[in-house]
Protein backbone atom coordinates (compact mmCIF):
# COMPACT_ATOMS: atom_id res chain seq x y z
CA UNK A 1 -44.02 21.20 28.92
CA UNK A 2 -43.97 21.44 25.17
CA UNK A 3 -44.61 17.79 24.03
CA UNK A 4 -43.52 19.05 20.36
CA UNK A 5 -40.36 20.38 21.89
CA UNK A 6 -37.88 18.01 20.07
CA UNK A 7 -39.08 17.91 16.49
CA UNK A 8 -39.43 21.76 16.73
CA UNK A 9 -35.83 21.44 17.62
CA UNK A 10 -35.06 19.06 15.17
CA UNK A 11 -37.00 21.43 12.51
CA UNK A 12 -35.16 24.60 13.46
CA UNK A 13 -31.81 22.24 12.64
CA UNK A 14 -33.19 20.19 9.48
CA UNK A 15 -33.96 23.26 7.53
CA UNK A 16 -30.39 24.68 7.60
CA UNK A 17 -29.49 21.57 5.45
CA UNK A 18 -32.64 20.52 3.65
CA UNK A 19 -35.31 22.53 1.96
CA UNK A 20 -38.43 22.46 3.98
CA UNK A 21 -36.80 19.66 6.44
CA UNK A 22 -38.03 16.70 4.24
CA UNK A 23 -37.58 15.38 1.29
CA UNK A 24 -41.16 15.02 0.47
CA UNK A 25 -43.58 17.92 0.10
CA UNK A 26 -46.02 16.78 1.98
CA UNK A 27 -44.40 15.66 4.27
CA UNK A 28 -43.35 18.76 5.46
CA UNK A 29 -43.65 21.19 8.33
CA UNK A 30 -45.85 23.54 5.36
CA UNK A 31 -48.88 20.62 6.31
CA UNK A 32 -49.10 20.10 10.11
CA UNK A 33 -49.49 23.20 12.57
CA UNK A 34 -46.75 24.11 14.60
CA UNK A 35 -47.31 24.04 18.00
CA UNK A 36 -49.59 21.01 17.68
CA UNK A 37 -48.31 18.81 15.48
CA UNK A 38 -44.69 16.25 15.57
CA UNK A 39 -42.15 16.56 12.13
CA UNK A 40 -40.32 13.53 12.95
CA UNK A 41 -41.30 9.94 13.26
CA UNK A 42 -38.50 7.85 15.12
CA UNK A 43 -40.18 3.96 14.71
CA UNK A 44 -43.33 2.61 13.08
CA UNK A 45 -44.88 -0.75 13.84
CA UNK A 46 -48.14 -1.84 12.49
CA UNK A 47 -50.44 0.54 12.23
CA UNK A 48 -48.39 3.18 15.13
CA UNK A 49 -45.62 5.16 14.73
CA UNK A 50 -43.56 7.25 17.09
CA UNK A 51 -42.27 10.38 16.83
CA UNK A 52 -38.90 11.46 18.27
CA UNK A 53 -40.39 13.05 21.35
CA UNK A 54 -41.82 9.31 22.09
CA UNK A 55 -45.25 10.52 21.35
CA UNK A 56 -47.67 7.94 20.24
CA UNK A 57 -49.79 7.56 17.60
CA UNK A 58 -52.05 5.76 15.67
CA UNK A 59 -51.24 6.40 11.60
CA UNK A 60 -53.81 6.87 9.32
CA UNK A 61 -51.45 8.56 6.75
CA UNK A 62 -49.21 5.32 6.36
CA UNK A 63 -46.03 6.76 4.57
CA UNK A 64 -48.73 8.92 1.97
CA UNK A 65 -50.84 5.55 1.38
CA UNK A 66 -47.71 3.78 0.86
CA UNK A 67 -48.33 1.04 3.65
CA UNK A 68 -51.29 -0.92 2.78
CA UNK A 69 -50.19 -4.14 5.08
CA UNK A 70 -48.47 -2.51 8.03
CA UNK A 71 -45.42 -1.47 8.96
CA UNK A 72 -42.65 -3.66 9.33
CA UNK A 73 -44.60 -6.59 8.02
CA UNK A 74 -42.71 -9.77 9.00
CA UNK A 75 -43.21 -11.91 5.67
CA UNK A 76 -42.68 -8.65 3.55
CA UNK A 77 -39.31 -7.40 5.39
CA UNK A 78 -38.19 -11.04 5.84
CA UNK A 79 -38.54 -11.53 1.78
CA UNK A 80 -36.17 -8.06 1.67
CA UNK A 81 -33.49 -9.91 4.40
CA UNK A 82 -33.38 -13.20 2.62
CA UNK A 83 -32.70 -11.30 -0.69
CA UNK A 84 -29.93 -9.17 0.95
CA UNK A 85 -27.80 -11.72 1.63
CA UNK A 86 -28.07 -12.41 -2.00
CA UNK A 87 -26.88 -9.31 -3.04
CA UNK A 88 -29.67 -6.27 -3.91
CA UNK A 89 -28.17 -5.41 -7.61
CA UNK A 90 -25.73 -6.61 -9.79
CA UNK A 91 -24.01 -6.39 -13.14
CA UNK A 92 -26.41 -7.76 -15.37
CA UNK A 93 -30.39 -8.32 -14.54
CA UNK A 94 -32.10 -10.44 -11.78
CA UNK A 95 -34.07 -13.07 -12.39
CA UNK A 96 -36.52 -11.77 -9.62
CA UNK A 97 -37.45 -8.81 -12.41
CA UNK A 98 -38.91 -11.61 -14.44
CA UNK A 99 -40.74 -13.27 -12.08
CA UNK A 100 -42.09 -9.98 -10.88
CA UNK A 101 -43.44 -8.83 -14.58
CA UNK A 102 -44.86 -12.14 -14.71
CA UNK A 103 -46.59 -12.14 -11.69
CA UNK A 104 -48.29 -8.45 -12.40
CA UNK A 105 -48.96 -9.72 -16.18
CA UNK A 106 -51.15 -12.95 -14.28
CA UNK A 107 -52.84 -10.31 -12.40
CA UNK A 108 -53.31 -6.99 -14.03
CA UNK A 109 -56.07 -7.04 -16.94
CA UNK A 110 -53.89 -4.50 -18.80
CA UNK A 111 -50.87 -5.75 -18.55
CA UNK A 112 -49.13 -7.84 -21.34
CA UNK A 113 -45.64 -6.17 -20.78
CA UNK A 114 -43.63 -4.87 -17.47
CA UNK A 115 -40.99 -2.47 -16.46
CA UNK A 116 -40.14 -1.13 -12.96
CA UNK A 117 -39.28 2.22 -11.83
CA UNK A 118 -38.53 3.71 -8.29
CA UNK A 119 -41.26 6.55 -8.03
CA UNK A 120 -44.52 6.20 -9.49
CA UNK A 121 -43.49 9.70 -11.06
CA UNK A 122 -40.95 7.52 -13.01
CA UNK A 123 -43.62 5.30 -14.35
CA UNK A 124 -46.15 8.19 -15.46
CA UNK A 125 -43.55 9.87 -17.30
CA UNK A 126 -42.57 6.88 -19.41
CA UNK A 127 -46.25 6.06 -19.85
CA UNK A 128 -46.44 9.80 -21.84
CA UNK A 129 -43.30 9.27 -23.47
CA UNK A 130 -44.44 5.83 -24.54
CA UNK A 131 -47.22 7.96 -25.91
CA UNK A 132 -46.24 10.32 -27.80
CA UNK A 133 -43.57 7.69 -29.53
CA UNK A 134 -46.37 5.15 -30.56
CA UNK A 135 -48.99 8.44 -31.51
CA UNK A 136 -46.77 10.63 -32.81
CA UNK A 137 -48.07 13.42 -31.48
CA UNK A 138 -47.33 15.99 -28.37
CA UNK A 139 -50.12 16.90 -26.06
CA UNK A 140 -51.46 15.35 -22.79
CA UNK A 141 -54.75 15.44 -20.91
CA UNK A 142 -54.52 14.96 -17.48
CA UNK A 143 -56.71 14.62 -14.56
CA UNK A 144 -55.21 14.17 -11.63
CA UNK A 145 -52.05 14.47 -9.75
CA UNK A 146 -49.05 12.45 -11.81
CA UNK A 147 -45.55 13.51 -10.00
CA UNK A 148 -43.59 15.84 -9.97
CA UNK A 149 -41.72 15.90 -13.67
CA UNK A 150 -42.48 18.70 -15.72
CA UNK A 151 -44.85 17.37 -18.52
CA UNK A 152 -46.95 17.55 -15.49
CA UNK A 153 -46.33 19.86 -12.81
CA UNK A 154 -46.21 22.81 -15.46
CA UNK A 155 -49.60 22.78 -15.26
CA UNK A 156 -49.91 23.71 -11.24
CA UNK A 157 -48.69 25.98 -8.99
CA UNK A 158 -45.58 24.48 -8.31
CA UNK A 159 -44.16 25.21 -11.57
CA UNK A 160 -41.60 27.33 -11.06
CA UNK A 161 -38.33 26.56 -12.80
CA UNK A 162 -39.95 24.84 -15.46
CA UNK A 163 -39.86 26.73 -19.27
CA UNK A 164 -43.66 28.11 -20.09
CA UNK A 165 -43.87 26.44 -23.05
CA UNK A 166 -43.95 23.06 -21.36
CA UNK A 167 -47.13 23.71 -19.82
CA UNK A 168 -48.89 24.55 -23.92
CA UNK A 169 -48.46 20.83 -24.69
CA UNK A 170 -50.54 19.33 -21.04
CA UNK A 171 -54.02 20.60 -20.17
CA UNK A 172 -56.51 19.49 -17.55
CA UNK A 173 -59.87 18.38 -17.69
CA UNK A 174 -62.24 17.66 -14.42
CA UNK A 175 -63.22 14.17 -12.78
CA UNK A 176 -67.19 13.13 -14.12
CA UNK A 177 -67.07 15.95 -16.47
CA UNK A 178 -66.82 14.07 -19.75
CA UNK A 179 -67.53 17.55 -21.77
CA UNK A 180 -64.56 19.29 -20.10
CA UNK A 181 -62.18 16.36 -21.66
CA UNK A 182 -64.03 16.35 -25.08
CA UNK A 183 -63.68 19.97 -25.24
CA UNK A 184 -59.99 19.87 -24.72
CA UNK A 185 -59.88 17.48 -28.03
CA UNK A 186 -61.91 19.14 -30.23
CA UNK A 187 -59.80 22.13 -29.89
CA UNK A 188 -56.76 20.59 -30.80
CA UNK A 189 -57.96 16.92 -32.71
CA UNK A 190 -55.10 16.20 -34.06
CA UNK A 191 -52.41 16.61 -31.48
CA UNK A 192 -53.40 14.77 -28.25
CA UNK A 193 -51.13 11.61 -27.63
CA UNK A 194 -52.39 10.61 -24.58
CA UNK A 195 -54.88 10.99 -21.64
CA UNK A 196 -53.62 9.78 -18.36
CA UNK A 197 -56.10 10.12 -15.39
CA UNK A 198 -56.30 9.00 -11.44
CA UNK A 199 -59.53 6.44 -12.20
CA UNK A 200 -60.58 7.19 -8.79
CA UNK A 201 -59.65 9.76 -5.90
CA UNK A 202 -62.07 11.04 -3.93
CA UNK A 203 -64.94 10.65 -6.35
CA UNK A 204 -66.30 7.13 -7.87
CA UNK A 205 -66.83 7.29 -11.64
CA UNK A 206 -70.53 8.39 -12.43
CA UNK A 207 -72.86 7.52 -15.69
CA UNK A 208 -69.96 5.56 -17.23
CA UNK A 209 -67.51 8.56 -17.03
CA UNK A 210 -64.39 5.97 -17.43
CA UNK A 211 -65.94 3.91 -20.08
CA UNK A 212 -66.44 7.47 -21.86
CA UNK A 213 -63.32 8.47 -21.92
CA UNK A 214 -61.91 5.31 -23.12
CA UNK A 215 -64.33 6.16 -26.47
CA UNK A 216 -63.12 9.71 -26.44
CA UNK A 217 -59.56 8.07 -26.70
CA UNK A 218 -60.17 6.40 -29.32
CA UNK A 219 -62.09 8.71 -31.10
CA UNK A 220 -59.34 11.43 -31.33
CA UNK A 221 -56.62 8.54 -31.75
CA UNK A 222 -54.73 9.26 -28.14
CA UNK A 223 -53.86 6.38 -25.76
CA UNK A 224 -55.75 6.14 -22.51
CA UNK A 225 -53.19 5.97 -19.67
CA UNK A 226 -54.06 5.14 -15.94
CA UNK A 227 -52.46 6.08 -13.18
CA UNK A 228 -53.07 3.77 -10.17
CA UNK A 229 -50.31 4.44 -7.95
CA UNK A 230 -52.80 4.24 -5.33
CA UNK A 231 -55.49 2.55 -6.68
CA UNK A 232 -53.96 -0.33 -7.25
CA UNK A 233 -53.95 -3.28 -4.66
CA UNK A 234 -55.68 -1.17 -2.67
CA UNK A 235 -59.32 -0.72 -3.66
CA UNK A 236 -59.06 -3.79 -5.24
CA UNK A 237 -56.33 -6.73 -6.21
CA UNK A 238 -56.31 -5.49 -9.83
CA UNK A 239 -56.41 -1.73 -9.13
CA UNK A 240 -59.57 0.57 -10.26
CA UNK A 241 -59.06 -1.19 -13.76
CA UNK A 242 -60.09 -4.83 -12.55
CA UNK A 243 -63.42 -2.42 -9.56
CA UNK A 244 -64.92 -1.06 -13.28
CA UNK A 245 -63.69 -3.64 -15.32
CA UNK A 246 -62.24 -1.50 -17.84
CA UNK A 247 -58.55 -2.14 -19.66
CA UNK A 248 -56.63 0.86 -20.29
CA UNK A 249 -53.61 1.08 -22.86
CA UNK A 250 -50.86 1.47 -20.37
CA UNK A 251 -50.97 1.66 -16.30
CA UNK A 252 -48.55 2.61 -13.69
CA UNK A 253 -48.57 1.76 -10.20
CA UNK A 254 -46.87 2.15 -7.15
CA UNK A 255 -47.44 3.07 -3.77
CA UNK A 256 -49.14 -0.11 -2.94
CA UNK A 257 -47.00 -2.58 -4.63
CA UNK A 258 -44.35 -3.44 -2.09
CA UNK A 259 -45.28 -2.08 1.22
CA UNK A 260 -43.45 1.26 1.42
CA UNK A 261 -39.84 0.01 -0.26
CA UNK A 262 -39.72 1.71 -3.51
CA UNK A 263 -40.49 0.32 -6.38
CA UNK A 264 -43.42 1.34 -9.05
CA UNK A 265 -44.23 -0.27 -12.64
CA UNK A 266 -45.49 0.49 -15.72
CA UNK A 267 -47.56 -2.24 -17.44
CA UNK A 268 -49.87 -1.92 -20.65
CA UNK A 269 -50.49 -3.78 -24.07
CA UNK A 270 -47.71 -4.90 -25.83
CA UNK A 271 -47.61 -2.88 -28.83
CA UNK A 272 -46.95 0.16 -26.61
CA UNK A 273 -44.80 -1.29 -24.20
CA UNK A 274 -42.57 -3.06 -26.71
CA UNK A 275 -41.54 0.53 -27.72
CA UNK A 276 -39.65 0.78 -25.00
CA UNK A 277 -36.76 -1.21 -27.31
CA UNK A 278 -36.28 2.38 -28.53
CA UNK A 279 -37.95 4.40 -26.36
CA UNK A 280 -35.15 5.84 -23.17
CA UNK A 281 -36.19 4.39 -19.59
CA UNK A 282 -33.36 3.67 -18.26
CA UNK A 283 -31.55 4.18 -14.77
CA UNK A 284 -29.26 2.27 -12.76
CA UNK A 285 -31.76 0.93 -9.74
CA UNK A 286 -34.70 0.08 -12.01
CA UNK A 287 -33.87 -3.26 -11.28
CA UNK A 288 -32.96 -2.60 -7.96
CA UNK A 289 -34.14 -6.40 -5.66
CA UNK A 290 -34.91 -5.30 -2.90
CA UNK A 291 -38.12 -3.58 -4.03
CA UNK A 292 -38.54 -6.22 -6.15
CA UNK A 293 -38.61 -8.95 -3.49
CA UNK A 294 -40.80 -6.68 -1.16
CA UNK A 295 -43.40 -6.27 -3.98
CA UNK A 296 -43.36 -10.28 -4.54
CA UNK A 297 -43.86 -10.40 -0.87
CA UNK A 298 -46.76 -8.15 -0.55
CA UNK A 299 -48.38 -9.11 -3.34
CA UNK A 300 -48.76 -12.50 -2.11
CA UNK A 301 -49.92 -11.50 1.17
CA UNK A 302 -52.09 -9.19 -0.26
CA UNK A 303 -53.76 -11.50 -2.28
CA UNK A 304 -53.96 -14.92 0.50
CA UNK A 305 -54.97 -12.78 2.74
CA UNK A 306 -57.40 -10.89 1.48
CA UNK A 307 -55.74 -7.26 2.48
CA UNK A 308 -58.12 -5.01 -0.06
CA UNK A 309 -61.35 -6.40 1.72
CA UNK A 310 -60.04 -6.18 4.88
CA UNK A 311 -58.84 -2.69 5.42
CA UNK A 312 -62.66 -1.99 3.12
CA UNK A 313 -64.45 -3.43 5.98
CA UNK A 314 -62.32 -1.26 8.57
CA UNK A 315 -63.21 1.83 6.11
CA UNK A 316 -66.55 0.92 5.31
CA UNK A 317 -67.20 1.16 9.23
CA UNK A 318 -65.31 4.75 9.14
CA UNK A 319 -67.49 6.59 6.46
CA UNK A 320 -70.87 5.05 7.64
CA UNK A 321 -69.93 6.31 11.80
CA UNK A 322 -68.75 9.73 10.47
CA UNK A 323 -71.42 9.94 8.11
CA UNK A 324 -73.53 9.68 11.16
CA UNK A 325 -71.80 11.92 12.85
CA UNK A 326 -72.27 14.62 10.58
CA UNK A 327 -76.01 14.62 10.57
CA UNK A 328 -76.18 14.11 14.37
CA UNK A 329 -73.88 17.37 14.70
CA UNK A 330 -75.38 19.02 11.82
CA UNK A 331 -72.31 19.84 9.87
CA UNK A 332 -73.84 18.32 6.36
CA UNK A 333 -73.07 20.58 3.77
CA UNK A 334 -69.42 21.67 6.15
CA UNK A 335 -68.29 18.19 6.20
CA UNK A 336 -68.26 15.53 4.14
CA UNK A 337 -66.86 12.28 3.67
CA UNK A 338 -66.13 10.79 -0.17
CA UNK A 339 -63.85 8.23 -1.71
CA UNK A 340 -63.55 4.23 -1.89
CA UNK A 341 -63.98 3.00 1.45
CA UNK A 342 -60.25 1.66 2.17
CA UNK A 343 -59.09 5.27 0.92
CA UNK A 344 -61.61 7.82 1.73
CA UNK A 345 -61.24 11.72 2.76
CA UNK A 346 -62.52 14.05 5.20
CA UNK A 347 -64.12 17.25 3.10
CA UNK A 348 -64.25 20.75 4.54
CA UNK A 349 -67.00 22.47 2.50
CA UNK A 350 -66.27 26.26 3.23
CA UNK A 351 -66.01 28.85 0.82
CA UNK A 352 -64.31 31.14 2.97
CA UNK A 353 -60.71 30.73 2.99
CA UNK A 354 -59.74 32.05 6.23
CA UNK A 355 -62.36 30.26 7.79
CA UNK A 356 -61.48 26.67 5.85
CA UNK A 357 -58.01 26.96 7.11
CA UNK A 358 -58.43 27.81 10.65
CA UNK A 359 -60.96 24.98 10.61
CA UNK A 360 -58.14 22.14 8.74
CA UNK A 361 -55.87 23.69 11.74
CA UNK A 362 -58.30 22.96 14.49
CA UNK A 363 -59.10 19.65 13.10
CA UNK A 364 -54.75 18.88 12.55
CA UNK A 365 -54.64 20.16 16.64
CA UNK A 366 -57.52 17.96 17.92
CA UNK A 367 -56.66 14.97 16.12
CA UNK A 368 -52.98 14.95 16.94
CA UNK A 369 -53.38 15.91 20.68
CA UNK A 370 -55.52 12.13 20.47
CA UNK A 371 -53.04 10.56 19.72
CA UNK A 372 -53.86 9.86 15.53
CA UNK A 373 -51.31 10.92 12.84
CA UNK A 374 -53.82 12.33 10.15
CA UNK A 375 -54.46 14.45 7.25
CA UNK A 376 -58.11 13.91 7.20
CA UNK A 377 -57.44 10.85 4.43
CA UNK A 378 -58.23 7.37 6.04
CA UNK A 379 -55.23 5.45 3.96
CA UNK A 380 -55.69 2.13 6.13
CA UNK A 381 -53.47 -0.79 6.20
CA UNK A 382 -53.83 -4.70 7.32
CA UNK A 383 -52.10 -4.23 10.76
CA UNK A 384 -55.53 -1.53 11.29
CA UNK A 385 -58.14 -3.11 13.74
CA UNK A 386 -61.33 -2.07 14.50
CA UNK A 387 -60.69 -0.92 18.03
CA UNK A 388 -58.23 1.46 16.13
CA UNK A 389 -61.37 2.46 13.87
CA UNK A 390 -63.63 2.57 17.45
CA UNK A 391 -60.83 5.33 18.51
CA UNK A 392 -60.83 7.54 15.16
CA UNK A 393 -64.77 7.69 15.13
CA UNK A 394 -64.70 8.62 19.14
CA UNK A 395 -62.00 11.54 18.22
CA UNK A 396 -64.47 12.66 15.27
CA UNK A 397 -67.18 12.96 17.94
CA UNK A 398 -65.35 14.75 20.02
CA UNK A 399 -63.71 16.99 17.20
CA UNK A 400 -67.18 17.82 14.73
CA UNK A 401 -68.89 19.65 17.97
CA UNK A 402 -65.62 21.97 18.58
CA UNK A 403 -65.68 22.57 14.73
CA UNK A 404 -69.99 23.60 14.73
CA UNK A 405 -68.88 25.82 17.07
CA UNK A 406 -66.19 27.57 15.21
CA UNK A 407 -67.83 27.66 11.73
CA UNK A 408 -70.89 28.86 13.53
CA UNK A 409 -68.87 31.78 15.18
CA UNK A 410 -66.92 32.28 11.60
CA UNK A 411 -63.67 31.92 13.10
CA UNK A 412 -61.38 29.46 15.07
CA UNK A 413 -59.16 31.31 16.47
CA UNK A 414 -60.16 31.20 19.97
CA UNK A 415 -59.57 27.62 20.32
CA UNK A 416 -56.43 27.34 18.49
CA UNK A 417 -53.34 26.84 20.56
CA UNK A 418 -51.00 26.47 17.25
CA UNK A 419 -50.01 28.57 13.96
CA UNK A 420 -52.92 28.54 11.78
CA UNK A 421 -52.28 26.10 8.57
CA UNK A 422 -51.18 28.45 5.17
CA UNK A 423 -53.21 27.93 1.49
CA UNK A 424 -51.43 25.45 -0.24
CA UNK A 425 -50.79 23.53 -3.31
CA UNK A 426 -52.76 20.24 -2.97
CA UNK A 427 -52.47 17.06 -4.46
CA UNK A 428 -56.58 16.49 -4.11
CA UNK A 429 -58.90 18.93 -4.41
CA UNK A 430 -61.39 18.52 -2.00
């Protein structure tokens, strides 16, 4: 019996009302394999989830990174109850949104000045319009992936629908290549008004790479923006900002903030952020309480508890076991393992493209037939333990002999039981 067989049902009925079946790319049926793989989660608790066909599984993709403490977290949801009966918005401002702002301002090196959002995409995009008003000027460096609003997306492969001439004012540089940014502004000195950057995905800064750009910045007179929607509270209490002790000009963060309700923020010095007097961010559930009172929640917990070395520990334990596991099965140079050890990625080395996909699809259809939701990114949470870690190494030794065989062979195919994963547009390279 197909275990699959009622989220393939639900699928086939989803997409004749919703585009792709989700309302989040990546999400969607375009990254898991059909035939091996669940589309719809029913309940979460902790660090499981169930999907509709009462399939179990242990989540390592926590809502995209999302979840840093666990789902349904007692003091975070009970915070969210207990403002409810309150009321969630009203006619003029809560005093919550105060006590929020202050609360990230006490916390955040950066941060002299607060506003909330919904999406971290809402935050990035005020953080470039905040720069371009205080700089004057047009164009944006990016490096990165910043949301999905078209200042940014113009410049990948998702950007149709968006004019052509958007994409002439953003350009890309690469991560630990400070000569790719500093080529970028010489071309154009005069017209850069900001450079907003993940500080840290799957790579750790090298030789001072941050502290470079921050002199690049301010060398060609453009504001140095950081995105840490999810950097921050999750490799450490202050974000990558407070791990390299650097202060940008503005930051925006998000994903970790209130344990999956949404909220996100922009914070940054106030001679930027004071712009915003004149300066249009405005929407009706920016100050919305109930992510508000979830972020106050979680940010307390986060910090008494100690949530940023915890789920470390747990991650520090994953990369050093599948480390090992890659020499033992001799897959260095195939496989790899990179990133901050409470968010770190699996890394398929392979040139060929055929080959790298059939290889992502046999590692999607081994993982997910033990039981683990994954998408080879170990985004832990507090409610993680290690006999959950103990269970994602085992699957990993069980998995990295299956793949030798298959990359040795040059194809997959013979052990696939599912539709083989399509090329797509990624948020990470790697």
């Amino acid at each position: 019996m197909n275990k699959y067989y009622a989220s393939e049902m639900f699928l086939d009925r989803a997409i004749k009302s919703i585009p792709l079946g989700s309302q989040t790319f990546s999400k969607s049926y375009l990254h898991y394999p059909k035939g091996a793989s669940p589309f719809f989660i029913k309940k979460a608790k902790g660090g499981t989830c169930w999907d509709i066909d009462n399939n179990e599984y242990l989540d390592m993709v926590n809502a995209l990174a999302a979840v840093t403490l666990g789902y349904q977290d007692v003091d975070v949801d009970t915070a969210v109850i207990d403002q409810i009966k309150n009321g969630t918005i009203f006619s003029l401002p809560g005093c919550e949104e105060t006590y929020l702002a202050e609360t990230l301002i006490d916390l955040i090196p950066s941060a002299e000045q607060v506003r909330f959002g919904k999406n971290a995409s809402d935050a990035t995009s005020a953080a470039v319009r905040i720069a371009r008003a205080a700089t004057g000027k047009d164009k944006i460096a990016v490096c990165g992936y910043h949301g999905w609003h078209d200042w940014y997306i113009a410049t990948t492969p998702k950007n149709l629908g968006i004019p052509s001439i958007i994409s002439t004012l953003t350009n890309t540089f690469q991560y630990n290549n400070i000569e790719s940014l500093h080529t970028l502004l010489k071309k154009d000195p005069d017209n850069y008004a900001a450079v907003i950057m993940e500080p840290m995905n799957v790579e750790f800064p090298e030789d001072d790479f941050l502290f470079k750009v921050q002199e690049l910045c301010k060398t060609y007179g453009a504001l140095l923006i950081f995105d840490e929607t999810v950097t921050g509270f999750r490799i450490h209490n202050q974000g990558a900002q407070g791990l390299f002790n650097i202060k940008p000009d503005l930051s925006c963060f998000g994903k970790g903030l209130a344990n999956g309700y949404p909220i996100s923020a922009i914070v940054g010095k106030e001679e930027y952020m004071s712009l915003l007097d004149k300066v249009f961010f405005s929407f009706t559930y920016g100050g919305d309480l109930i992510g508000i009172s979830a972020a106050q929640a979680a940010i307390k917990k986060i910090l008494s508890k100690d949530v940023v070395q915890h789920n470390s520990l747990l991650g520090h334990k994953i990369k050093t076991s599948t480390e090992a596991l890659i020499l033992v099965n001799k897959l260095d140079g195939i496989i790899s393992i990179s990133g901050h050890d409470a968010w770190s990625f699996i890394n398929f080395n392979i040139s060929d493209e055929v080959l790298l996909y059939e290889i992502r699809t046999l590692f999607m259809q081994e993982i997910l037939s033990r039981g683990i939701l994954s998408l080879g990114t170990h985004n832990l949470s507090f409610a993680h333990t290690r006999n959950d870690i103990d269970k994602l190494v085992d699957a990993y030794g069980e998995i990295f002999p299956l793949i030798k065989i298959a990359y040795e062979k040059g194809s997959a195919k013979e052990f696939l039981k599912c539709e083989t994963l399509r090329p797509l547009f990624q948020v990470r390279k790697r």
